[in-house]
Every structure is written in structure tokens, then in C-alpha cells.
PDB file of N, CA and C in Angstrom:
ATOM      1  N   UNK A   1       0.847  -1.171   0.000  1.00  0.00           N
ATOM      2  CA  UNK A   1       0.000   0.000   0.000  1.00  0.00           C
ATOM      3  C   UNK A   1       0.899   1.242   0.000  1.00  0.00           C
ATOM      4  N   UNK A   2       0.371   2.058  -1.439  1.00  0.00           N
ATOM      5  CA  UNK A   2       1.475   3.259  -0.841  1.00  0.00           C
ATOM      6  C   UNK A   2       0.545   4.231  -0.810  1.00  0.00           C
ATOM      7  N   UNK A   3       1.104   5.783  -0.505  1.00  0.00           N
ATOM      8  CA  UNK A   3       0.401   6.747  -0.553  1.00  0.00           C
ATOM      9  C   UNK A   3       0.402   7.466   1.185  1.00  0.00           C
ATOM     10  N   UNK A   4      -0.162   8.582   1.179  1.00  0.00           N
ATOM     11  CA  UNK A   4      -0.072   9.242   2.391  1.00  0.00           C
ATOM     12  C   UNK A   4      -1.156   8.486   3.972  1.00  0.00           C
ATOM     13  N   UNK A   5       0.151   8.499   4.963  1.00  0.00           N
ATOM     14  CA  UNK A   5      -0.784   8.044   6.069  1.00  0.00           C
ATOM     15  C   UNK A   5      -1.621   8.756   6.433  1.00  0.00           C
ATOM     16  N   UNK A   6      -2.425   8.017   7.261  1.00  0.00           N
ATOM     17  CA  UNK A   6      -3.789   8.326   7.605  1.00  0.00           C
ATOM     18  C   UNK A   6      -3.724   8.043   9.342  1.00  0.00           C
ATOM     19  N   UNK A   7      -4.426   9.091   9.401  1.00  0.00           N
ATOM     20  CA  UNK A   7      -4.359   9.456  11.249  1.00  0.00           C
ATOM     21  C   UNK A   7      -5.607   9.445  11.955  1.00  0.00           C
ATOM     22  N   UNK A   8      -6.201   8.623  12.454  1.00  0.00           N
ATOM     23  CA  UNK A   8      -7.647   8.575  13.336  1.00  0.00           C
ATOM     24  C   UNK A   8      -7.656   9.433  14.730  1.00  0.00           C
ATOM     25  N   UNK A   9      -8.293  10.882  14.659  1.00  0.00           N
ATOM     26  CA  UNK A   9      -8.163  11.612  15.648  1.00  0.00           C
ATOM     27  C   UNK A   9      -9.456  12.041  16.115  1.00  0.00           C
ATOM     28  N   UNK A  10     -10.337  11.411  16.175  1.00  0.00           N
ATOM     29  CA  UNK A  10     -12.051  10.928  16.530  1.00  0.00           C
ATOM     30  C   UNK A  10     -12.646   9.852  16.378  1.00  0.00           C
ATOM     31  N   UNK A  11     -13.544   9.698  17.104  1.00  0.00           N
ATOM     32  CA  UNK A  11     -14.169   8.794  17.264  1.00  0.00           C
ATOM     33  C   UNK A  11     -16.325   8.782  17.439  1.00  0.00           C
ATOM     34  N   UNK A  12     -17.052   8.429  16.404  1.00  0.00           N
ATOM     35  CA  UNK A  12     -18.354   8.592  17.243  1.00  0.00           C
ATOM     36  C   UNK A  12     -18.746   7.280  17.455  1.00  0.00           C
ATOM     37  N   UNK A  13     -19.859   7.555  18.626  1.00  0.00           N
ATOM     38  CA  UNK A  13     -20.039   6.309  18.590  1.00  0.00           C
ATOM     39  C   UNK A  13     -21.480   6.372  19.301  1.00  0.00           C
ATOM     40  N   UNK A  14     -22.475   5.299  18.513  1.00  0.00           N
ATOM     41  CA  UNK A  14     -23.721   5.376  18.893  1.00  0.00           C
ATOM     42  C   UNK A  14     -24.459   3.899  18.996  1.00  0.00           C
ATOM     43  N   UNK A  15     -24.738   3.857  20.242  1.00  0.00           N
ATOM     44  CA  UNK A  15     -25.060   2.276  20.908  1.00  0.00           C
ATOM     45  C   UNK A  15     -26.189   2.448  21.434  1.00  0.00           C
ATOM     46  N   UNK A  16     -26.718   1.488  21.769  1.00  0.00           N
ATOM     47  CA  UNK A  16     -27.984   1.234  22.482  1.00  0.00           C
ATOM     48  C   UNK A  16     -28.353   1.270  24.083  1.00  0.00           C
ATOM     49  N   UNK A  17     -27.270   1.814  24.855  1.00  0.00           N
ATOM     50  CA  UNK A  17     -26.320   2.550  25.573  1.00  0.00           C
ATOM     51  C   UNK A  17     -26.806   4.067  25.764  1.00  0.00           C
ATOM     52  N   UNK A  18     -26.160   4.595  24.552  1.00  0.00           N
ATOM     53  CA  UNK A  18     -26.223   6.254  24.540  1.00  0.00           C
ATOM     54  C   UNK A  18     -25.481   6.765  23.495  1.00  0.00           C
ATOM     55  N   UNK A  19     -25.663   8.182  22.916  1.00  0.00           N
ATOM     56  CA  UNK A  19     -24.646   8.879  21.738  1.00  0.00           C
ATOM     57  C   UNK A  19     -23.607   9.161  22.511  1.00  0.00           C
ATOM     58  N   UNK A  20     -22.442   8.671  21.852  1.00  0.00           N
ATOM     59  CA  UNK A  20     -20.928   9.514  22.531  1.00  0.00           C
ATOM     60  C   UNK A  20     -20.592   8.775  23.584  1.00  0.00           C
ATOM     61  N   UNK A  21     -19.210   8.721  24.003  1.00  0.00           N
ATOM     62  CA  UNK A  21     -18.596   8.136  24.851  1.00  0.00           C
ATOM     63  C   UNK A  21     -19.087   8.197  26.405  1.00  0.00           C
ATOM     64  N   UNK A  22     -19.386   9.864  26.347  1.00  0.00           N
ATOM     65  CA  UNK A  22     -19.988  10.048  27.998  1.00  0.00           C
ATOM     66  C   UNK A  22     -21.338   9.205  27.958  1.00  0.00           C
ATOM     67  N   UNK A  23     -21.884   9.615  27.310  1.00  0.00           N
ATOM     68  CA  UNK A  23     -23.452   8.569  27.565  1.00  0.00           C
ATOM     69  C   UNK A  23     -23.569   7.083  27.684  1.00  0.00           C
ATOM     70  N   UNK A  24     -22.418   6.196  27.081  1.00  0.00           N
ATOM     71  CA  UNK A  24     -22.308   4.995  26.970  1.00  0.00           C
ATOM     72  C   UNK A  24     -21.405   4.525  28.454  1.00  0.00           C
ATOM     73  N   UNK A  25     -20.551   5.410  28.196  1.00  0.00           N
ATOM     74  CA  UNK A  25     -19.782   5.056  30.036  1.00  0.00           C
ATOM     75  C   UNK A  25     -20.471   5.796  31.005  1.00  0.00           C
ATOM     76  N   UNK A  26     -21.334   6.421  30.744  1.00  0.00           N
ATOM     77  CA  UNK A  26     -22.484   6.486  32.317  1.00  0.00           C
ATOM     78  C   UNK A  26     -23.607   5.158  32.240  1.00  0.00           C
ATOM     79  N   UNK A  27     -23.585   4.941  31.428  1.00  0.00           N
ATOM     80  CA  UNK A  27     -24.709   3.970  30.611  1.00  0.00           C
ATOM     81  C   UNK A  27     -24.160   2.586  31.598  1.00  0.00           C
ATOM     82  N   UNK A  28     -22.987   2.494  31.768  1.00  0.00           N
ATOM     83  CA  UNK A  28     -22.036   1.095  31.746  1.00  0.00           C
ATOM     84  C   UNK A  28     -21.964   1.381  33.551  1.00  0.00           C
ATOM     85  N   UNK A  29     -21.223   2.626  33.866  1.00  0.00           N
ATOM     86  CA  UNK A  29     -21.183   3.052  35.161  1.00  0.00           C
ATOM     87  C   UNK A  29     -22.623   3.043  36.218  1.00  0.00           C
ATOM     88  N   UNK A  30     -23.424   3.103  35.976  1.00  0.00           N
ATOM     89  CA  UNK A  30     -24.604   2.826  36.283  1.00  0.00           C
ATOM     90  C   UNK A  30     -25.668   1.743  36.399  1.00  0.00           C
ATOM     91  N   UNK A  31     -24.673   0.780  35.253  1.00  0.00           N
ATOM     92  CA  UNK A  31     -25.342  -0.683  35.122  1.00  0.00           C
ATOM     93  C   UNK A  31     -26.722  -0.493  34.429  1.00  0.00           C
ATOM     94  N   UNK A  32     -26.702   0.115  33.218  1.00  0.00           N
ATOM     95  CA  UNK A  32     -28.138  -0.177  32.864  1.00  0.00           C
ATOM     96  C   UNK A  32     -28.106  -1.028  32.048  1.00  0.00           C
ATOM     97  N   UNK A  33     -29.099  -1.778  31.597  1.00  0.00           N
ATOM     98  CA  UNK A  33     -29.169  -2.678  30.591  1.00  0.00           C
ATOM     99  C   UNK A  33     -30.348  -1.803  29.361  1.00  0.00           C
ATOM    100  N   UNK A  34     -29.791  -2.034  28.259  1.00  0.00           N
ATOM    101  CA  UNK A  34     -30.136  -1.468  26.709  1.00  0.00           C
ATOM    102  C   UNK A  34     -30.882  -2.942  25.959  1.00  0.00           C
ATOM    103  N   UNK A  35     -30.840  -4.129  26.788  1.00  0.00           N
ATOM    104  CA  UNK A  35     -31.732  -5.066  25.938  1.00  0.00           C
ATOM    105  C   UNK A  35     -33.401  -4.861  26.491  1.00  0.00           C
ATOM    106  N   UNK A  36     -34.005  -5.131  25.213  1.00  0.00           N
ATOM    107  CA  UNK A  36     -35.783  -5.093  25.229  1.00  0.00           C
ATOM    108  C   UNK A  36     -35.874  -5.621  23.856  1.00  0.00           C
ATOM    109  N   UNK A  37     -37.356  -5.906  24.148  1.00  0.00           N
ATOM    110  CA  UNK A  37     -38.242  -6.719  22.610  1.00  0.00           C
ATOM    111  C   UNK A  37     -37.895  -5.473  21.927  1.00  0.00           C
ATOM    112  N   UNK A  38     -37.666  -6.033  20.447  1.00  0.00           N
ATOM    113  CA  UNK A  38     -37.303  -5.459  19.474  1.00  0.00           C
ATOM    114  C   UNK A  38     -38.601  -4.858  18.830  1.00  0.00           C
ATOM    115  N   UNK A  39     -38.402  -3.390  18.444  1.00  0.00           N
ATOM    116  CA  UNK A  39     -39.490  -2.573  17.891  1.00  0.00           C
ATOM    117  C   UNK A  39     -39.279  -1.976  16.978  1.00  0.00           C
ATOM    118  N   UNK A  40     -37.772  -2.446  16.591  1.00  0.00           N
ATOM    119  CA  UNK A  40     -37.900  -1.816  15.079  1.00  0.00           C
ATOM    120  C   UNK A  40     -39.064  -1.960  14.154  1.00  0.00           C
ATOM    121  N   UNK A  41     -38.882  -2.967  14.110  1.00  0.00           N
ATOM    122  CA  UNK A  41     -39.801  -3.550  12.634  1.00  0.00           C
ATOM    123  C   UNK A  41     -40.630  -4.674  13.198  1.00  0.00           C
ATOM    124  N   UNK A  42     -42.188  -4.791  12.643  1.00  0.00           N
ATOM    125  CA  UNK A  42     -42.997  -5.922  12.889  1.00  0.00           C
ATOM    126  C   UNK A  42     -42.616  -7.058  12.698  1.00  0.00           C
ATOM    127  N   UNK A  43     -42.522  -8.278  13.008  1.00  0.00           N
ATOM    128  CA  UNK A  43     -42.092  -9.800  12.894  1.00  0.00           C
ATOM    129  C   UNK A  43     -43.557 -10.389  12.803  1.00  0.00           C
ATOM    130  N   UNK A  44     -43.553 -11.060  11.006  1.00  0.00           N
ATOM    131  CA  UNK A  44     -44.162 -12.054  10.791  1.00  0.00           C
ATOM    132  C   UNK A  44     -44.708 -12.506  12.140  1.00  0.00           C
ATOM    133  N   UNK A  45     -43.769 -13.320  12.332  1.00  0.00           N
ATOM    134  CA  UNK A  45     -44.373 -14.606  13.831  1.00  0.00           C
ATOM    135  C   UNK A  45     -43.595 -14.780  15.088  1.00  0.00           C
ATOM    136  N   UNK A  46     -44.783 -15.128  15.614  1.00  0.00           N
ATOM    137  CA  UNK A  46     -43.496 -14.785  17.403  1.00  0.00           C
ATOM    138  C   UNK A  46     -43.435 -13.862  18.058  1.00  0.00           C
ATOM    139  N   UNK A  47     -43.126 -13.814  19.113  1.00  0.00           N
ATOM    140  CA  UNK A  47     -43.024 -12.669  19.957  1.00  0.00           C
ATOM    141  C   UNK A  47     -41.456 -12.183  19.386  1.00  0.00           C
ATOM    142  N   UNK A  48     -41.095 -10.697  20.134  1.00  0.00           N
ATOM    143  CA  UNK A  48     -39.929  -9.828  19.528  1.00  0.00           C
ATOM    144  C   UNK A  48     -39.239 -10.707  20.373  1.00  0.00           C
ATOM    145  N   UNK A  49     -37.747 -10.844  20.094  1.00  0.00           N
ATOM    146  CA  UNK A  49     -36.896 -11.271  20.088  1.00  0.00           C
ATOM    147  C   UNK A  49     -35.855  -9.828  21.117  1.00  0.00           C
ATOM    148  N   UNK A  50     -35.577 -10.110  22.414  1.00  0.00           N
ATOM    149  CA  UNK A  50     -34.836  -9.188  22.885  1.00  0.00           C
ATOM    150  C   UNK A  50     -33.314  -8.711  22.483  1.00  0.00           C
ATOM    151  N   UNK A  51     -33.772  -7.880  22.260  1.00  0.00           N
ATOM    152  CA  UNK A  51     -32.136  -7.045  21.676  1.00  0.00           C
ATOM    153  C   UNK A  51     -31.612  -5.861  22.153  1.00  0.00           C
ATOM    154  N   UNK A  52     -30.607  -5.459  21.313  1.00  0.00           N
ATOM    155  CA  UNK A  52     -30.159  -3.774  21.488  1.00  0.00           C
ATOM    156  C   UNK A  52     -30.211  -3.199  20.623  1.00  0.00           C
ATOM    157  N   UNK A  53     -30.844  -2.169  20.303  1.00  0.00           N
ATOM    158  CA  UNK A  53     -31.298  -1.476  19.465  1.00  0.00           C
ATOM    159  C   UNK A  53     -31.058   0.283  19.637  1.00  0.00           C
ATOM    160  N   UNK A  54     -30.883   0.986  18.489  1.00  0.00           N
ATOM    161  CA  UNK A  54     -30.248   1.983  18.799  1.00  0.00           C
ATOM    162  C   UNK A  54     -32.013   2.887  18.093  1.00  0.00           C
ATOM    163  N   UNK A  55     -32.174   4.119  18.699  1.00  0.00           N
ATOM    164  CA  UNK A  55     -32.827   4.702  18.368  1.00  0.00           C
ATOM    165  C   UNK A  55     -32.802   5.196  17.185  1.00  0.00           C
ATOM    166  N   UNK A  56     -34.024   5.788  16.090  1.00  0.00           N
ATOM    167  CA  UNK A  56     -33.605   6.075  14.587  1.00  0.00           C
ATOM    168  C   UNK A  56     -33.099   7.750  15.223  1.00  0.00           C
ATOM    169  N   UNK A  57     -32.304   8.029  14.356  1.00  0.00           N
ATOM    170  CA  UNK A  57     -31.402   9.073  14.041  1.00  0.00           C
ATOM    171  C   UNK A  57     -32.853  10.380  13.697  1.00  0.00           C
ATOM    172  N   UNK A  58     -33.437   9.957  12.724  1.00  0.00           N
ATOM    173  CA  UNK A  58     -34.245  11.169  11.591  1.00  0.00           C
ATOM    174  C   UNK A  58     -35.201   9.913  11.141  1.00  0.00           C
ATOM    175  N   UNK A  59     -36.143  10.485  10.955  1.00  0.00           N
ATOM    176  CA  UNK A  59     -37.696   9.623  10.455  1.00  0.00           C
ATOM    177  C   UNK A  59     -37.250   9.923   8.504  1.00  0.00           C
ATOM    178  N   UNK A  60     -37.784   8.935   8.260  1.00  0.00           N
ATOM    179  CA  UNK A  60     -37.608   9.303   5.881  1.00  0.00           C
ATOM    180  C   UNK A  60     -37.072   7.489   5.850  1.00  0.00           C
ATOM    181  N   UNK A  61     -37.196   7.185   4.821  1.00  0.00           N
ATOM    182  CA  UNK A  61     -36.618   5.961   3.926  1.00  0.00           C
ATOM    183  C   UNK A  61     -35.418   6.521   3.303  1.00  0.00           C
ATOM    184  N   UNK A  62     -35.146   7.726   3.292  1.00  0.00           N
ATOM    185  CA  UNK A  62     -34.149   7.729   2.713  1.00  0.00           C
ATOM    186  C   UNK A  62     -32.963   8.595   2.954  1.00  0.00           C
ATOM    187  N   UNK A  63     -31.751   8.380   3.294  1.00  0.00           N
ATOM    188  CA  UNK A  63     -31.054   7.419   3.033  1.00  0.00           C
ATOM    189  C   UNK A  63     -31.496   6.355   3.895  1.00  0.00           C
ATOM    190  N   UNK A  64     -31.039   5.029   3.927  1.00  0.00           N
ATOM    191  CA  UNK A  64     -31.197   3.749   4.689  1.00  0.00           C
ATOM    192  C   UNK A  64     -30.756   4.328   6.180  1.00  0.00           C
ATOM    193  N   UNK A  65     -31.367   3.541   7.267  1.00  0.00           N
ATOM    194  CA  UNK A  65     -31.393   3.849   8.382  1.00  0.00           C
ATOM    195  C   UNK A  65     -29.900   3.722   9.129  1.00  0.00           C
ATOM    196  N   UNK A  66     -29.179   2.760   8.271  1.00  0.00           N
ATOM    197  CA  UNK A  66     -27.850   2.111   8.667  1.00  0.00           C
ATOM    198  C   UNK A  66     -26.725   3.527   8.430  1.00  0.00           C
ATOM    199  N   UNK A  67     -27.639   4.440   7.084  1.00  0.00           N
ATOM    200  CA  UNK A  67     -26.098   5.395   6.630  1.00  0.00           C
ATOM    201  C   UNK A  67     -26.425   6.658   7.434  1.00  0.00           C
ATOM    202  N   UNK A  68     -27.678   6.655   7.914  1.00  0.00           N
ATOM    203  CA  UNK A  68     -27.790   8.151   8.820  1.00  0.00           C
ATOM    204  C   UNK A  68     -27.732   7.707   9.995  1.00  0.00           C
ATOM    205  N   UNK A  69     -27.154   6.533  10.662  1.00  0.00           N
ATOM    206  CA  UNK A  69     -26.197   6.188  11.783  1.00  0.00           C
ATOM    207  C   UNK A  69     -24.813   6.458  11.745  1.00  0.00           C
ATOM    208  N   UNK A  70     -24.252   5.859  10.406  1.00  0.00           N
ATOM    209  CA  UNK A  70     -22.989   6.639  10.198  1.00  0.00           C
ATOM    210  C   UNK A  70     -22.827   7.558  10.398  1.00  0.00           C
ATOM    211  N   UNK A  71     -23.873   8.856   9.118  1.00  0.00           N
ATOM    212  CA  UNK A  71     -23.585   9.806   9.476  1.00  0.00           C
ATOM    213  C   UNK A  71     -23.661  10.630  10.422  1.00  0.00           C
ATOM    214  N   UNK A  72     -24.122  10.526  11.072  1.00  0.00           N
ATOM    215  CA  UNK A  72     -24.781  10.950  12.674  1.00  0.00           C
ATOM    216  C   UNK A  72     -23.334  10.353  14.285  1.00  0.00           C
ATOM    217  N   UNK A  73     -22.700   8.925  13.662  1.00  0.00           N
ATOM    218  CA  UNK A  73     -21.435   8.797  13.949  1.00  0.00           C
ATOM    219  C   UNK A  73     -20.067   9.325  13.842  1.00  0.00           C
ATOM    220  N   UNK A  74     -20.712   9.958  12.139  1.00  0.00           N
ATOM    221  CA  UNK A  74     -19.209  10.765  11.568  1.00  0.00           C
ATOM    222  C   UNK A  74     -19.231  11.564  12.279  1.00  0.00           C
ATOM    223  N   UNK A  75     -20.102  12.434  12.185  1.00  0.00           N
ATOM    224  CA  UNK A  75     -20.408  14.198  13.182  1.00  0.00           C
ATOM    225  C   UNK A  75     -19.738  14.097  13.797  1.00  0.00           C
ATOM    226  N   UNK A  76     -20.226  13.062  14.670  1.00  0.00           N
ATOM    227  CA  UNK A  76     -19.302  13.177  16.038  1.00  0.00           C
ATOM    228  C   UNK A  76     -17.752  13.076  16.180  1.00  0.00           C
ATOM    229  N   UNK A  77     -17.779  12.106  15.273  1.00  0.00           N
ATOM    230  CA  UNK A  77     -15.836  12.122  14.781  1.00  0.00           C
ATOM    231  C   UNK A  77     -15.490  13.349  15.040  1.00  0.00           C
ATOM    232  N   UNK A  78     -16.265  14.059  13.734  1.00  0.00           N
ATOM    233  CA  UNK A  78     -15.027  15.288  13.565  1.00  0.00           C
ATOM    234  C   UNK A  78     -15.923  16.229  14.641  1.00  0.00           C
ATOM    235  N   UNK A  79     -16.152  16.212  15.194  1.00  0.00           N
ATOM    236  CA  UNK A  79     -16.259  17.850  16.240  1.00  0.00           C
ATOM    237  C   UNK A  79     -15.118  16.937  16.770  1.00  0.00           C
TER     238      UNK A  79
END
């Protein structure tokens, strides 16, 4: 690989927890638990299935729910 290095000087990060580092390590410091029946999306059959789930970012179809987590992750990078 050639070409100019690359330097990681942020970080975001968004869990089911909390946005950002402080919210996730009070999240952890406090002992809460982030699993519950899953409400994303309706399931055919069965009861929800307990998970961790991160809140939606912005209501729309579009972009996909996965890239306005990113972007909503990047932000946080760079501040």
C-alpha cells in the first residue's frame, strides 16, 4: 500500500447505551441494561426477540437507516 498516512483523531459512537462516549460510560457506570423486545420492525411470527437497538437518528426511507447512523457517527468524529 502506498500513498499518504492516515491518522484517526475521533471517534463517534452510537449504541444502544447512549450517543458519545460520555453517555455509553455512564450507561455502563450505572449498570443499565439497553436489551428489550425489538421494535424496530414488525415480525411475521413470534413474539420480539430481545435485543439492542439503537434509536432512529431522523424519520424518511431515505437514506437507509444504517447510513444516517454513520452519518450521525461521523459528526461526532469530527467535532
Amino acid at each position: 500500500m502506498t500513498g499518504q498516512p492516515v491518522y484517526i483523531a475521533g471517534a463517534g459512537i452510537i449504541r444502544p447505551l447512549g450517543k458519545g462516549l460520555t453517555a455509553t460510560k455512564q450507561s455502563l457506570r450505572d449498570n443499565i441494561s439497553a436489551i428489550a423486545p425489538l421494535t424496530l420492525f414488525p415480525l411475521r411470527q413470534g413474539q420480539p426477540l430481545p435485543v439492542g437497538q439503537t434509536a432512529e437518528p431522523e424519520t424518511g426511507l431515505w437514506p437507509p437507516r444504517t447510513h444516517r447512523l454513520a452519518r450521525e457517527a461521523a459528526a461526532m468524529a469530527m467535532e
